[in-house]
Protein backbone atom coordinates (compact mmCIF):
# COMPACT_ATOMS: atom_id res chain seq x y z
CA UNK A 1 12.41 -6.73 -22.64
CA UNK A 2 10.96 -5.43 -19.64
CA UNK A 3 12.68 -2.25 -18.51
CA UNK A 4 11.59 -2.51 -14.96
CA UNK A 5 12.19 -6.47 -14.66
CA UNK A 6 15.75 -5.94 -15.78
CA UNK A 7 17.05 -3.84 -12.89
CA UNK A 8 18.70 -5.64 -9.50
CA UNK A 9 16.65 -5.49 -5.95
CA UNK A 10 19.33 -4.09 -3.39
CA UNK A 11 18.80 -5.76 0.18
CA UNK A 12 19.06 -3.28 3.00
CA UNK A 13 21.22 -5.04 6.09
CA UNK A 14 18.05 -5.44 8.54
CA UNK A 15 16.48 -7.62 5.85
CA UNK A 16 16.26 -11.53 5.42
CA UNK A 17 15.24 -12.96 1.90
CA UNK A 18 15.49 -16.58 1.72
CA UNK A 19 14.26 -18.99 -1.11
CA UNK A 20 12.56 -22.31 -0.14
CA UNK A 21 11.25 -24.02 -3.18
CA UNK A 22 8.73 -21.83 -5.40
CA UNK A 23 8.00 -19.23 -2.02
CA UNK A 24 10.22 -16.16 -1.70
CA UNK A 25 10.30 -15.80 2.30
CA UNK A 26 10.96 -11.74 3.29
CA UNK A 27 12.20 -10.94 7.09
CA UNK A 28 12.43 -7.62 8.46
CA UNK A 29 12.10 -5.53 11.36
CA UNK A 30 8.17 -4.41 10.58
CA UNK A 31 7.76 -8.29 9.87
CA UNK A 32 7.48 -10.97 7.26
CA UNK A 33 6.02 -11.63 3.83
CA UNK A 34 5.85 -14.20 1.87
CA UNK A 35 5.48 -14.96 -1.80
CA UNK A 36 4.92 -17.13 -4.83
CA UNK A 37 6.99 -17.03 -7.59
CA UNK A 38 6.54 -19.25 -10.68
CA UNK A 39 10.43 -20.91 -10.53
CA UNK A 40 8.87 -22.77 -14.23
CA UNK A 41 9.36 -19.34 -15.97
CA UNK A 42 11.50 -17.45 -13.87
CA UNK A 43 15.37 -17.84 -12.49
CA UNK A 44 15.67 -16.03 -9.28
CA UNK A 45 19.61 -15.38 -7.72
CA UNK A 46 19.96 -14.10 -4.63
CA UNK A 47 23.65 -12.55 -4.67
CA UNK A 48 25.30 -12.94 -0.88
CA UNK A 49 22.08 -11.67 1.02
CA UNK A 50 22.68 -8.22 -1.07
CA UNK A 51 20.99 -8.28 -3.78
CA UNK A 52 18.47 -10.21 -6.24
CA UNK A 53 17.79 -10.20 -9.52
CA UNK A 54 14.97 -12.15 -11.88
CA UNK A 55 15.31 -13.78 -15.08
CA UNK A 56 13.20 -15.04 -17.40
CA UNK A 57 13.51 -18.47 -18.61
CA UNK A 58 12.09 -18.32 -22.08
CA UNK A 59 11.03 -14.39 -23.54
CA UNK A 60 7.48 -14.99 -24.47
CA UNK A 61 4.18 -12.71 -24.46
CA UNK A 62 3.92 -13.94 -21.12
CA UNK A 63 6.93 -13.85 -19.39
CA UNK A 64 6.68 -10.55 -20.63
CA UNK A 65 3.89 -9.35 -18.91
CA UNK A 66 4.97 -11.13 -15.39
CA UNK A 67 8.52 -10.53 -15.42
CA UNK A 68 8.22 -6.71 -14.27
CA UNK A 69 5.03 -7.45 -12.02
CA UNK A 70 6.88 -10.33 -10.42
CA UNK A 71 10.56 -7.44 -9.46
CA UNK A 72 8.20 -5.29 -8.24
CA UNK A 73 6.29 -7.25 -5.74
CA UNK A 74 9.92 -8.78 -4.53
CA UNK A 75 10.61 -4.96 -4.52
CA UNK A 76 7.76 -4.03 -2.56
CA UNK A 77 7.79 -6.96 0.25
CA UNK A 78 11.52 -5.89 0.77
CA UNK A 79 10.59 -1.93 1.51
CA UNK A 80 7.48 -2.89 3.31
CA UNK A 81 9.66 -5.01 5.44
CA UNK A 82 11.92 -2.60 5.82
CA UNK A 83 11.00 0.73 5.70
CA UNK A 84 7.10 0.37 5.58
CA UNK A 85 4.28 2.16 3.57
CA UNK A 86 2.47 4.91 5.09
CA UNK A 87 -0.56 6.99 3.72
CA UNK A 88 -2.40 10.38 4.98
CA UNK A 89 -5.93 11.49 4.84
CA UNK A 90 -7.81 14.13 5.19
CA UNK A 91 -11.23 14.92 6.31
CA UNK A 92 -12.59 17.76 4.86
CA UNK A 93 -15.95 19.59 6.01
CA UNK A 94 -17.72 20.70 8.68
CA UNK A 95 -18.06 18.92 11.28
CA UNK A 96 -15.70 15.75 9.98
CA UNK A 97 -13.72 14.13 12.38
CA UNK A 98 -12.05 10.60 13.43
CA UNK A 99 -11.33 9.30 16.82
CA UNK A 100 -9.90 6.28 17.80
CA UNK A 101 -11.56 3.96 19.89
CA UNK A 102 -9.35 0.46 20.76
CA UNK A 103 -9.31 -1.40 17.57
CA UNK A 104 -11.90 0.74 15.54
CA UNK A 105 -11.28 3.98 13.97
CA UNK A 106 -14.80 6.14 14.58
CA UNK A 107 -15.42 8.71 11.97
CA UNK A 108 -18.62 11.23 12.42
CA UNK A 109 -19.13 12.24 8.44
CA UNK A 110 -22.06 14.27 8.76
CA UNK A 111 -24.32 11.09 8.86
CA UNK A 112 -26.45 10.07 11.11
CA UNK A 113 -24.75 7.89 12.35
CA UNK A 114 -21.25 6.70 13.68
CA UNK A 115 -19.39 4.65 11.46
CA UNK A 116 -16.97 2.65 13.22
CA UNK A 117 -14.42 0.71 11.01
CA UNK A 118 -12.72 -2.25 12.30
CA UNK A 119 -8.71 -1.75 12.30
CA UNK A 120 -7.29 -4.81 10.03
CA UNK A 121 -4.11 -6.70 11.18
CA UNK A 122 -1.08 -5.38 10.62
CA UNK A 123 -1.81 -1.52 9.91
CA UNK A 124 -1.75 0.98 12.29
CA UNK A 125 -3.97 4.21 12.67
CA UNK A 126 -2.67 7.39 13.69
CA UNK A 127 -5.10 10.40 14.46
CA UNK A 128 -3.32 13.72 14.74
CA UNK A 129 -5.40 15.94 14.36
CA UNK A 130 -8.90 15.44 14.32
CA UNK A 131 -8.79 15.78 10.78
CA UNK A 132 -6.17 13.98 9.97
CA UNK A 133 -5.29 10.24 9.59
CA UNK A 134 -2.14 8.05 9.71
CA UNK A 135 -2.42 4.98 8.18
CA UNK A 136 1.01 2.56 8.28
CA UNK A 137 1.58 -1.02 7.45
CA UNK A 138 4.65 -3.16 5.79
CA UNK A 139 2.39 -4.86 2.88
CA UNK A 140 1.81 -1.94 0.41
CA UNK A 141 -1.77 -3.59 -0.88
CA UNK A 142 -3.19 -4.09 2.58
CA UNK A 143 -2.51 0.00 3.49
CA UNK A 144 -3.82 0.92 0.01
CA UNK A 145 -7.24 -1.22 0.50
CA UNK A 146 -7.82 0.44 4.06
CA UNK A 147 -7.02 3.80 2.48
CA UNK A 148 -9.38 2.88 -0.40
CA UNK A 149 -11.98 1.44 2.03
CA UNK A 150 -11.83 4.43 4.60
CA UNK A 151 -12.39 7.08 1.42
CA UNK A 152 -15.33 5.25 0.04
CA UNK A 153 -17.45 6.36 3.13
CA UNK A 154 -17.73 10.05 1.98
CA UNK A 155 -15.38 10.48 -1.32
CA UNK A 156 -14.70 14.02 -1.72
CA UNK A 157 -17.31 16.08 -3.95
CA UNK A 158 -16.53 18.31 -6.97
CA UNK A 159 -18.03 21.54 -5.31
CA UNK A 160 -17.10 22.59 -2.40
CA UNK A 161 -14.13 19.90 -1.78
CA UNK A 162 -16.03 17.98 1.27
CA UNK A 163 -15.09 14.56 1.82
CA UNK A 164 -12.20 12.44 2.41
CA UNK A 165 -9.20 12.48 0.85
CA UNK A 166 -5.80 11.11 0.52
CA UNK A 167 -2.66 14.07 1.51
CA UNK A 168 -2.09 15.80 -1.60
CA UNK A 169 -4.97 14.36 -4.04
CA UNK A 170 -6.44 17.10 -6.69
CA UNK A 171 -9.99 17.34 -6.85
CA UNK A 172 -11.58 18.92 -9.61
CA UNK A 173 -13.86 21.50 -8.53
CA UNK A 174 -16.80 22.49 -10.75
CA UNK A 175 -18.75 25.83 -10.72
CA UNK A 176 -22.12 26.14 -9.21
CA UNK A 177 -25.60 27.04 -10.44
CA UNK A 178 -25.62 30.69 -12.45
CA UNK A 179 -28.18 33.23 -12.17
């Protein structure tokens, strides 16, 4: 039994879940997602607009594996939807800083160069600082890629810290060269 696939989805009041065939539509006030779900293995009730809750057909190795995957993607289109996902960076080192320039987010890393990302649809950049970056979205994998995407230009380095990273993130710091 899957100990995350067995508890209920609540439905906050803003929120719209509606079933049409094997697609799980989700309506909100940050916007809409939409879904697959596999109605061959799984029962899906939606309780008066409140609450939902997934069943598996048959318990096998499978339905196993997909039952608590399956709640928490429901789970996470509803807060996406509703509340939204929202990550923080950091920039770290001399020098480091991000600007925003229409759609792109410039960042000067001590390169070169300029690197100018392109802003994806649906997430939204926030620079507060100079150091610091706001990323928000409603679909929890799109703000975790740009997070991911946005680190990989200059990930933060074991010895003196510089790089970027996420609001919070430990970085193991090594020792440098002895005498």
């Amino acid at each position: 039994m899957s100990k995350i696939g067995k508890i209920s989805i609540s439905i906050p009041e803003k929120v719209k879940v509606a079933l049409t065939g094997d697609i799980i539509n989700v309506e909100g006030p940050l916007g809409k997602k939409s879904m697959n779900i596999d109605l061959d293995i799984f029962d899906l009730n939606i309780n008066e607009g409140k609450d939902i809750t997934i069943k598996p057909k048959k318990i096998n190795k499978d339905s196993k594996r997909l039952w608590g995957m399956n709640r928490s993607l429901i789970n996470n289109a509803i807060i996406g939807t509703s509340k939204g996902y929202e990550k923080t960076l950091e920039l770290v080192g001399v020098g480091y800083r991000a600007s925003l320039k229409g759609k792109q987010l410039n960042l000067q890393l001590g390169f070169s160069h300029d690197i100018n990302f392109e802003i994806p649809e649906g997430i939204k950049i926030l620079v507060e600082k100079q150091t610091v970056i706001k990323i928000n979205g409603a679909d929890k994998q799109k703000v975790g890629m740009v997070v991911s995407q946005i680190k990989s230009y200059r990930p933060p380095e074991p010895y003196k810290g510089k790089g970027i990273k996420e609001a919070g993130q430990y970085i193991l710091r090594k020792e440098g060269k002895k005498k």
